[in-house]
C-alpha atoms as a PDB file:
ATOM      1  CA  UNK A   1     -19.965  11.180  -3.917  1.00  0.00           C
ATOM      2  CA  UNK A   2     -22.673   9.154  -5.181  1.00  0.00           C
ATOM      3  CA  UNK A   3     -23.441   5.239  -4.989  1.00  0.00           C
ATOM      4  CA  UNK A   4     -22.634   2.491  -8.319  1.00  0.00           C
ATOM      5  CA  UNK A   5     -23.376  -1.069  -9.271  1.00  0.00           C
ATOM      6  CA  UNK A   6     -21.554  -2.893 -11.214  1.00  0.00           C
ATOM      7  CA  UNK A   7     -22.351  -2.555 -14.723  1.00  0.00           C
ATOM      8  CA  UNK A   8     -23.363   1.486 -14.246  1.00  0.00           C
ATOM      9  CA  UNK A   9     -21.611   3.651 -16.686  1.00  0.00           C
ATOM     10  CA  UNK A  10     -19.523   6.382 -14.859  1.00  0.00           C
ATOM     11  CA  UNK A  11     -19.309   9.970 -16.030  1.00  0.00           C
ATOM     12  CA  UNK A  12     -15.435   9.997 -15.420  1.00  0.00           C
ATOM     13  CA  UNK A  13     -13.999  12.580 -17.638  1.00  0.00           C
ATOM     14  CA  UNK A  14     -10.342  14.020 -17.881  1.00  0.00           C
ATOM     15  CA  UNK A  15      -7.182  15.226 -20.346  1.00  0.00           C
ATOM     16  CA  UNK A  16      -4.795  12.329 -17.905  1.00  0.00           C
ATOM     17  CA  UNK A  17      -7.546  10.044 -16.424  1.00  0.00           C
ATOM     18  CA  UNK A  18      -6.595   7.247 -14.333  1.00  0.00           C
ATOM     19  CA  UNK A  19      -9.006   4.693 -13.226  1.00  0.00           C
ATOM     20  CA  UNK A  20      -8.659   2.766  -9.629  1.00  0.00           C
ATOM     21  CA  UNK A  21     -10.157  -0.234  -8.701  1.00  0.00           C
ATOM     22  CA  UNK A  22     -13.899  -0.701  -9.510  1.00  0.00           C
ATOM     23  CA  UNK A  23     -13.967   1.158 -12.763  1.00  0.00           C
ATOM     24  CA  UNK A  24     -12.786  -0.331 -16.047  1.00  0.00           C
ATOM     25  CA  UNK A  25     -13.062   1.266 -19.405  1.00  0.00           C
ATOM     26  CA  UNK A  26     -14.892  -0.368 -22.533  1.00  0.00           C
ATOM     27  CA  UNK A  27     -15.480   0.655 -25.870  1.00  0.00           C
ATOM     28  CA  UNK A  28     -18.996   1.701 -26.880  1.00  0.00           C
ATOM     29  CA  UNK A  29     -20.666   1.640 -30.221  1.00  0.00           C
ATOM     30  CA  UNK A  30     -22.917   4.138 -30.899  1.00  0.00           C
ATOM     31  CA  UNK A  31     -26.253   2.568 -33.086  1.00  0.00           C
ATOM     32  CA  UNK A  32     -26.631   5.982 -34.859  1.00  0.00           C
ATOM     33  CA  UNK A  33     -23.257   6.952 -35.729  1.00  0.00           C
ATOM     34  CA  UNK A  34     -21.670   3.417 -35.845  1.00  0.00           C
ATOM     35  CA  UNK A  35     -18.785   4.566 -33.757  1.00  0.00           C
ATOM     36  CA  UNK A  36     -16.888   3.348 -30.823  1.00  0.00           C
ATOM     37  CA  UNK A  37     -16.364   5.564 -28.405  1.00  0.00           C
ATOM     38  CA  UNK A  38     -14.609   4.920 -24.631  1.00  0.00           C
ATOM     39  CA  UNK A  39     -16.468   4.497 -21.436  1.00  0.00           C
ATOM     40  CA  UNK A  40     -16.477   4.070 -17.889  1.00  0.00           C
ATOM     41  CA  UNK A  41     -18.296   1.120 -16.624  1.00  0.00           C
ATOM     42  CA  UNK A  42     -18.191   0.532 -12.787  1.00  0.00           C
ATOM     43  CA  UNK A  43     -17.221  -3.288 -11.761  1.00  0.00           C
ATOM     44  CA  UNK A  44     -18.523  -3.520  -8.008  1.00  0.00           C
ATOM     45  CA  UNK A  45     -21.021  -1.637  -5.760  1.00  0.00           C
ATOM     46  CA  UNK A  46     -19.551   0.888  -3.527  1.00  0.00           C
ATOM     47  CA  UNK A  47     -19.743   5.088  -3.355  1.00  0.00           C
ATOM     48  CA  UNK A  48     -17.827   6.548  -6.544  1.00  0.00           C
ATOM     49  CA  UNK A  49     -14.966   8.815  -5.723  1.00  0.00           C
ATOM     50  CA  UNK A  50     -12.509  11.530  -7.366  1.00  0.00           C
ATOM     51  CA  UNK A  51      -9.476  13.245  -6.580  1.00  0.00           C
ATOM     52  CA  UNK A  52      -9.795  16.854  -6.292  1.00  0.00           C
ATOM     53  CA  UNK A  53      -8.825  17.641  -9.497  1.00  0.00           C
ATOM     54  CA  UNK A  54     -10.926  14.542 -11.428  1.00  0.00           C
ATOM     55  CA  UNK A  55      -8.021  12.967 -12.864  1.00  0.00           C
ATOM     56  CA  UNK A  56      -8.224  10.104 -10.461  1.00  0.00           C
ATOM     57  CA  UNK A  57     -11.651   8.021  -9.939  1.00  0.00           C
ATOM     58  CA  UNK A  58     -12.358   4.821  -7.583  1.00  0.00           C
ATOM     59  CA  UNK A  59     -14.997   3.317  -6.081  1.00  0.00           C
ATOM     60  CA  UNK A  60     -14.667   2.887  -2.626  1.00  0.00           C
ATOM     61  CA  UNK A  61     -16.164  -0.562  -1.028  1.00  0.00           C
ATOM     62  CA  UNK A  62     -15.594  -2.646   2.527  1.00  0.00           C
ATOM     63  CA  UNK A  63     -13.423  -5.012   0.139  1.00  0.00           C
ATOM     64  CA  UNK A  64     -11.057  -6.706   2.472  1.00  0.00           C
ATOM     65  CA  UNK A  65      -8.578  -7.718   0.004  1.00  0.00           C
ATOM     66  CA  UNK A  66      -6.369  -5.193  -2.357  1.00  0.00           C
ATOM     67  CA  UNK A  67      -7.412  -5.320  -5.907  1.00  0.00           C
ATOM     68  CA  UNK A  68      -4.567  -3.946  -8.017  1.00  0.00           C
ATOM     69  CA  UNK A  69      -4.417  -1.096 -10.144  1.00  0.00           C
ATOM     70  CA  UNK A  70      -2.049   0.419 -12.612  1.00  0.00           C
ATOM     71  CA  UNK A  71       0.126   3.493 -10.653  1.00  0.00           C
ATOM     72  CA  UNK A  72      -1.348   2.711  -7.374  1.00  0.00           C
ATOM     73  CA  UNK A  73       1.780   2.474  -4.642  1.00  0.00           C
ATOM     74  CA  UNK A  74       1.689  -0.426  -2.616  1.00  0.00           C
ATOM     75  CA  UNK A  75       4.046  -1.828   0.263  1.00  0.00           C
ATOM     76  CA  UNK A  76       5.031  -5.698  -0.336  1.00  0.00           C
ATOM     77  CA  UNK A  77       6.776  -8.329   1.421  1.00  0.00           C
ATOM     78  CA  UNK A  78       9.537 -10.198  -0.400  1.00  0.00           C
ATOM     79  CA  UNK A  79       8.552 -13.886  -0.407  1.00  0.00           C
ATOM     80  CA  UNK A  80      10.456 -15.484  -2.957  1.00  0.00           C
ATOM     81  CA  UNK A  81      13.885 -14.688  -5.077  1.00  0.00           C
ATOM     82  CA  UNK A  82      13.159 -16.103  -9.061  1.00  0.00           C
ATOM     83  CA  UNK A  83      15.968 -16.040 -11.409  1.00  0.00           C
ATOM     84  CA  UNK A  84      16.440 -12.552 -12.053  1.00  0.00           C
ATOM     85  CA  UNK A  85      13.635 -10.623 -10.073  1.00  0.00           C
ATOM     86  CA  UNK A  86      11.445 -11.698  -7.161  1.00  0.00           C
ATOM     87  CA  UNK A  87       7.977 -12.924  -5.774  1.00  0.00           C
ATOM     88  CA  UNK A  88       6.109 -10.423  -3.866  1.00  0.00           C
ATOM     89  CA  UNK A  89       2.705 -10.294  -1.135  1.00  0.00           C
ATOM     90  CA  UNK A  90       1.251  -7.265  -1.702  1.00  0.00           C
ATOM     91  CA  UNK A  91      -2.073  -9.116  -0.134  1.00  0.00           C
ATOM     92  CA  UNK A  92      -3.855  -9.530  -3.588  1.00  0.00           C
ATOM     93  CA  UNK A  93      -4.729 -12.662  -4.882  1.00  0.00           C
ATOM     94  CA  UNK A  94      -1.767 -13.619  -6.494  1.00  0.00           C
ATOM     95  CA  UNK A  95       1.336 -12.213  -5.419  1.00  0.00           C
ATOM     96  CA  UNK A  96       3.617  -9.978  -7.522  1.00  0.00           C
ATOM     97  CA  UNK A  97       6.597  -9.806  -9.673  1.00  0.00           C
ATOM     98  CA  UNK A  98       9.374  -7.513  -9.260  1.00  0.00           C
ATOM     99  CA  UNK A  99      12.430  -7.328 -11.925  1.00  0.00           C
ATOM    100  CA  UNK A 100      15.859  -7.341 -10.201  1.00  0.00           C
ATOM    101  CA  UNK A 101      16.449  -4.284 -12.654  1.00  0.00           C
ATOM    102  CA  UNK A 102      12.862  -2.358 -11.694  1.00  0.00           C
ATOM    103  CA  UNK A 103      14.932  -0.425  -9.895  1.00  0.00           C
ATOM    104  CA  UNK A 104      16.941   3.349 -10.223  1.00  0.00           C
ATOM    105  CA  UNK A 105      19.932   2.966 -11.926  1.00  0.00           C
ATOM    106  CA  UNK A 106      20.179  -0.981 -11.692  1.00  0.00           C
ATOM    107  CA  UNK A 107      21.995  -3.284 -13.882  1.00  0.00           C
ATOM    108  CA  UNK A 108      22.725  -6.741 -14.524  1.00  0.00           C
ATOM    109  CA  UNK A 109      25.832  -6.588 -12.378  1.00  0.00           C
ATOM    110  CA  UNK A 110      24.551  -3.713  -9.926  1.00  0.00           C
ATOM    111  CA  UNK A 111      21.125  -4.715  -8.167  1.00  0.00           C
ATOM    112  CA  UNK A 112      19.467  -4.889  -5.374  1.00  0.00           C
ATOM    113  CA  UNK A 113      20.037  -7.882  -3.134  1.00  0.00           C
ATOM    114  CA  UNK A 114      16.894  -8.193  -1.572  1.00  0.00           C
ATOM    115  CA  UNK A 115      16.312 -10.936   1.060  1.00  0.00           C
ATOM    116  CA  UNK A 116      12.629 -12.861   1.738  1.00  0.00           C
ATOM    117  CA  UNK A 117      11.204 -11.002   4.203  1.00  0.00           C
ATOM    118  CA  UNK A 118      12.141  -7.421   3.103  1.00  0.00           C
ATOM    119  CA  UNK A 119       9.892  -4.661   2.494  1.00  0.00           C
ATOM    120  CA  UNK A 120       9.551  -3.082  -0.319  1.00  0.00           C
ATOM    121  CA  UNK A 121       7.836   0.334  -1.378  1.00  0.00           C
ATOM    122  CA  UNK A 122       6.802   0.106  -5.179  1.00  0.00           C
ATOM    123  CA  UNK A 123       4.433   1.472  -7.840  1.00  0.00           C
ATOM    124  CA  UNK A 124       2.125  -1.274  -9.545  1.00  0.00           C
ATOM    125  CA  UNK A 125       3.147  -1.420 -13.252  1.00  0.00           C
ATOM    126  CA  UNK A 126       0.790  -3.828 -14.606  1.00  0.00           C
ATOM    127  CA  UNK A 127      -2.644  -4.935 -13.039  1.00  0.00           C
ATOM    128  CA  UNK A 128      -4.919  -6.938 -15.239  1.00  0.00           C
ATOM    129  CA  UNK A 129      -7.400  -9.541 -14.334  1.00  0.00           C
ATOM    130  CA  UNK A 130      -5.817 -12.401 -16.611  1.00  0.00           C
ATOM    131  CA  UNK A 131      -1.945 -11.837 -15.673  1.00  0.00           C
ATOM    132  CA  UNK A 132      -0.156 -11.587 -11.915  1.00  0.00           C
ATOM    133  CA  UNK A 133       0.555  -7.869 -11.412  1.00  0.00           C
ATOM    134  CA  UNK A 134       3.828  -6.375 -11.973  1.00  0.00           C
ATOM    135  CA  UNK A 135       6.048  -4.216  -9.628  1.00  0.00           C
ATOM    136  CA  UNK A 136       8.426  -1.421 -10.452  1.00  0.00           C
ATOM    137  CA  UNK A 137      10.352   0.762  -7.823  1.00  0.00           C
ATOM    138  CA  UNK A 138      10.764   3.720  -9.708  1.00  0.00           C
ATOM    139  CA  UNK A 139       8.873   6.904 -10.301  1.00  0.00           C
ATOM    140  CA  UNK A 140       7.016   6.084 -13.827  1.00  0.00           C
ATOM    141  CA  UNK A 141       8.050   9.885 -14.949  1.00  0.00           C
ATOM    142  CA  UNK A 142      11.298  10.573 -13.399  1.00  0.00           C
ATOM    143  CA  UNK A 143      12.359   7.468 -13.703  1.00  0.00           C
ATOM    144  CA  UNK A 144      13.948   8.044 -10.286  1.00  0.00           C
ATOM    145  CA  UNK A 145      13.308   6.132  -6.861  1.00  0.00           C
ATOM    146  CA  UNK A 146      11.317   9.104  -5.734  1.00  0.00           C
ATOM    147  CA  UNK A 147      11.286   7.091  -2.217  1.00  0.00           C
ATOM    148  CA  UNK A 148      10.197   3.693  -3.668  1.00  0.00           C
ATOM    149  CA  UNK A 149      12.641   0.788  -3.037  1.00  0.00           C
ATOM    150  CA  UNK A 150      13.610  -1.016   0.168  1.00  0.00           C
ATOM    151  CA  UNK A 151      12.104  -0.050   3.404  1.00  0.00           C
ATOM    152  CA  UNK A 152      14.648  -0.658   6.065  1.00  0.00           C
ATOM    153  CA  UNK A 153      14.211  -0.592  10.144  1.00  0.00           C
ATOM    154  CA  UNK A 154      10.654   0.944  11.196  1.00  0.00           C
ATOM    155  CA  UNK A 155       7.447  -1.343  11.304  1.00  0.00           C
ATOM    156  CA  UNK A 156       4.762  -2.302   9.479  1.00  0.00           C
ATOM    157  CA  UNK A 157       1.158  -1.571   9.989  1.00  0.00           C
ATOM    158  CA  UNK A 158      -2.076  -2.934   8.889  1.00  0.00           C
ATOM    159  CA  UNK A 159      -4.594  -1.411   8.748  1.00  0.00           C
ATOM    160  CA  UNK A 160      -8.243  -0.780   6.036  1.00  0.00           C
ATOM    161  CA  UNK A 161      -7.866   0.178   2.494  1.00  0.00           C
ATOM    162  CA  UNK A 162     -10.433   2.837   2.869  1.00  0.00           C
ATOM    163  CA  UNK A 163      -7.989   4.416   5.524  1.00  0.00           C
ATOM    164  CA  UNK A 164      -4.744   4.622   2.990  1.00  0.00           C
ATOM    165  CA  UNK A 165      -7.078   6.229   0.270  1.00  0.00           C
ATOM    166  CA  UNK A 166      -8.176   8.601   2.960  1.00  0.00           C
ATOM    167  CA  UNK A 167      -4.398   9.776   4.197  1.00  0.00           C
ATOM    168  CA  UNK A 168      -3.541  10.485   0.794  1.00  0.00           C
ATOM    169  CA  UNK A 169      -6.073  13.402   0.985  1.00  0.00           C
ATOM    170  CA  UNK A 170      -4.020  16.366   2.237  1.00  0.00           C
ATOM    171  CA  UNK A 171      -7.332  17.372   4.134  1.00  0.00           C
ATOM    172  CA  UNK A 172      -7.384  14.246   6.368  1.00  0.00           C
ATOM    173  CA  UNK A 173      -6.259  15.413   9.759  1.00  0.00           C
ATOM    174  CA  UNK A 174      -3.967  12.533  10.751  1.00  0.00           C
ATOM    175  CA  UNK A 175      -0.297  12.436   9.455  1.00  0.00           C
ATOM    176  CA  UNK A 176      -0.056  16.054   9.742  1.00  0.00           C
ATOM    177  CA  UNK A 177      -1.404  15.424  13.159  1.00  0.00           C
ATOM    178  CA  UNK A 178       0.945  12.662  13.901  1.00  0.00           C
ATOM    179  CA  UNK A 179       4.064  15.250  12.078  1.00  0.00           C
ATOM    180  CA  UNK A 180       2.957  17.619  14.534  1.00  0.00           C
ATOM    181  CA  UNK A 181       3.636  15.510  17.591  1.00  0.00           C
ATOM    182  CA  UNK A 182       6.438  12.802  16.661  1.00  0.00           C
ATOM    183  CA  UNK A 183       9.513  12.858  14.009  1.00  0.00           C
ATOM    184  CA  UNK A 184       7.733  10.560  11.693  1.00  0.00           C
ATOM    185  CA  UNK A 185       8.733   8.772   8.459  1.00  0.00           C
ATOM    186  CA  UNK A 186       5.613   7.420   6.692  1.00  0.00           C
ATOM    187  CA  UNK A 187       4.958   4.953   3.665  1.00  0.00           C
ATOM    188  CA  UNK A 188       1.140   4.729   2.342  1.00  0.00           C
ATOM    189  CA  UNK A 189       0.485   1.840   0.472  1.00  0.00           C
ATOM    190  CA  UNK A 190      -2.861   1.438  -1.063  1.00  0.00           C
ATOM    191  CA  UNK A 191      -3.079  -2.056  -0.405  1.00  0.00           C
ATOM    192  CA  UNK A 192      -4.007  -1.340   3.549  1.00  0.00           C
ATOM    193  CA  UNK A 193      -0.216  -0.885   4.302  1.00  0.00           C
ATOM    194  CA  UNK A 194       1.804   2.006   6.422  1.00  0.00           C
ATOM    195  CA  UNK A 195       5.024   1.788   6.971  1.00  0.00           C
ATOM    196  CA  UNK A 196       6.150   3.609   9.654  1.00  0.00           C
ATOM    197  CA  UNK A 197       9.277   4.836  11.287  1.00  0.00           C
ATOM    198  CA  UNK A 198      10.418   7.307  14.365  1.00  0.00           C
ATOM    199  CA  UNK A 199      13.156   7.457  16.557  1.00  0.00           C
ATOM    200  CA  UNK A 200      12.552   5.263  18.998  1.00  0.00           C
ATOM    201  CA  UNK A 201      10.078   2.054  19.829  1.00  0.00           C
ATOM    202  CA  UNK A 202       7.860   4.480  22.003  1.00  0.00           C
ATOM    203  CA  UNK A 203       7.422   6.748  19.456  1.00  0.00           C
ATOM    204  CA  UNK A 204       6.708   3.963  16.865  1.00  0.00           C
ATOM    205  CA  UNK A 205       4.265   2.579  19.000  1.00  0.00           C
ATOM    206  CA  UNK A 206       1.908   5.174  20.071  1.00  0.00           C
ATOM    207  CA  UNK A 207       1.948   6.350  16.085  1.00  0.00           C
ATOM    208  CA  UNK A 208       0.701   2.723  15.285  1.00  0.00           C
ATOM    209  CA  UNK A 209      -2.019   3.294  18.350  1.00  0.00           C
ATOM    210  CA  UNK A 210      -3.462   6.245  16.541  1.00  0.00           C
ATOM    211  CA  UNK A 211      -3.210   4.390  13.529  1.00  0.00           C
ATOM    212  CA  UNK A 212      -5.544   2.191  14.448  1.00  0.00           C
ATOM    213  CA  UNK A 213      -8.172   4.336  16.715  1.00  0.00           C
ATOM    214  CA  UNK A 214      -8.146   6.427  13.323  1.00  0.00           C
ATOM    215  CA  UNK A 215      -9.042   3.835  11.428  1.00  0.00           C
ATOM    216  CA  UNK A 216     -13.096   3.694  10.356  1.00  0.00           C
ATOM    217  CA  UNK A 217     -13.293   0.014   9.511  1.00  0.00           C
ATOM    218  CA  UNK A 218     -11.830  -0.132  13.397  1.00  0.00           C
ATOM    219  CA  UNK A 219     -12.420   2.814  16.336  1.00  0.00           C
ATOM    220  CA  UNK A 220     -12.956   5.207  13.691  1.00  0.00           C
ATOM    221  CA  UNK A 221     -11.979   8.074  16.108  1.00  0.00           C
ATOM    222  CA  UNK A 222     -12.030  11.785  14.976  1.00  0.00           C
ATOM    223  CA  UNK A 223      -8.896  14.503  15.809  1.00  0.00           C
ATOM    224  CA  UNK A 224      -9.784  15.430  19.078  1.00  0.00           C
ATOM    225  CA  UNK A 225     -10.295  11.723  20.209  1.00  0.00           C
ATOM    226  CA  UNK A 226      -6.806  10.406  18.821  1.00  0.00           C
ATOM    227  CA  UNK A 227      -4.982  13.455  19.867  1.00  0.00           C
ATOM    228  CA  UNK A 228      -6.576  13.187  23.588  1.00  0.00           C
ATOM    229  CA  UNK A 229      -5.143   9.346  23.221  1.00  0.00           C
ATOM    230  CA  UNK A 230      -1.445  10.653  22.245  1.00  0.00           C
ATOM    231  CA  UNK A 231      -1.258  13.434  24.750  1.00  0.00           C
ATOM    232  CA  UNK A 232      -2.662  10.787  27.669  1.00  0.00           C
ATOM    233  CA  UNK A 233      -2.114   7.517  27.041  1.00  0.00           C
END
């Protein structure tokens, strides 16, 4: 992990790379060859990151609100129904659009009849800085839900975006922590978003209490500390 300012070219290398937010890629011409060639530029200070296998880079900042970025899974709140699709708060800037037919196996006469105020679990399709991002609630691949779509019962937690980049590490100790202790349904959205559900409001709670002592932009509490808080609270 190393620190970047804006403007820093990023070495950021791979066969399917996929840029998060603080990185953008620019063409480059070379003055001795006359080419253009592709590279990473960094767009805000912060420490540059990588998923294990390099495919993935970020730069990670105390940014309070969600920039969005292209594949990035995010959990919004339905806030308006327009004509065929819908207006969604996914706590950016603007909010988002979502077609009514975004959606596995939806048609014209067969979609979802979401209601403002429901959550949603969806995949960012488009994120530029010119045009309102776009929502789809499908696996890009599969083309299969894949567990996006409406997130019925359970409750929603806020907390920093640094934490939702950090549970999607398989090494971070807390969901498997929380799996270990509590029948647990979980939805990460990057844009400092967990949706959470268990089988009853005690359960719910106390997950949403180590939630937050976990969190570093709050208590910042390590294993021992959060699983001493679940086993006596």
């Amino acid at each position: 992990m190393s620190i970047v300012l804006p403007g820093e070219r990023v070495p950021a290398q791979h066969v399917n790379l996929k840029l998060g937010p603080g990185l953008l890629q620019a063409s480059n011409v070379s003055s001795s060859t006359n080419r253009t060639s592709p590279s990473i530029f960094a767009t805000r200070a912060g420490s540059l990151n990588h998923s294990a296998n390099g495919s993935k880079w970020w730069v990670e900042n105390n940014a309070r609100r969600y920039v969005p970025a292209a594949q990035e899974s995010v959990i919004g709140v339905v806030v308006q129904k327009q004509g065929e699709g819908f207006r969604v708060d996914i706590g950016s800037a603007h909010s988002a659009n979502l077609d009514g037919l975004a959606f596995e196996g939806a048609t014209k006469r067969n979609k979802p009849n979401l209601k403002v105020g429901s959550l949603i679990y969806a995949r960012v399709s488009l994120a530029h800085k010119d045009m309102e991002p776009e929502l789809e609630c499908f696996d890009a691949q599969s083309r299969k839900a894949e567990g996006f779509g409406e997130l019925k019962g359970g409750f929603l937690v806020r907390c920093s975006l640094r934490l939702c980049r950090q549970l999607l590490d398989p090494k971070h100790f807390l969901l498997p922590l929380l799996g270990s202790l509590f029948p647990l349904e979980i939805a990460v959205g990057l844009n400092g978003r967990l949706w959470i559900n268990s089988q009853d409001a005690k359960c719910i709670i106390a997950i949403a209490r180590a939630i937050e002592a976990a969190d570093p932009d709050a208590q910042g509490m390590g294993e021992d500390d959060v699983r001493t808080l679940l086993e006596h609270p």
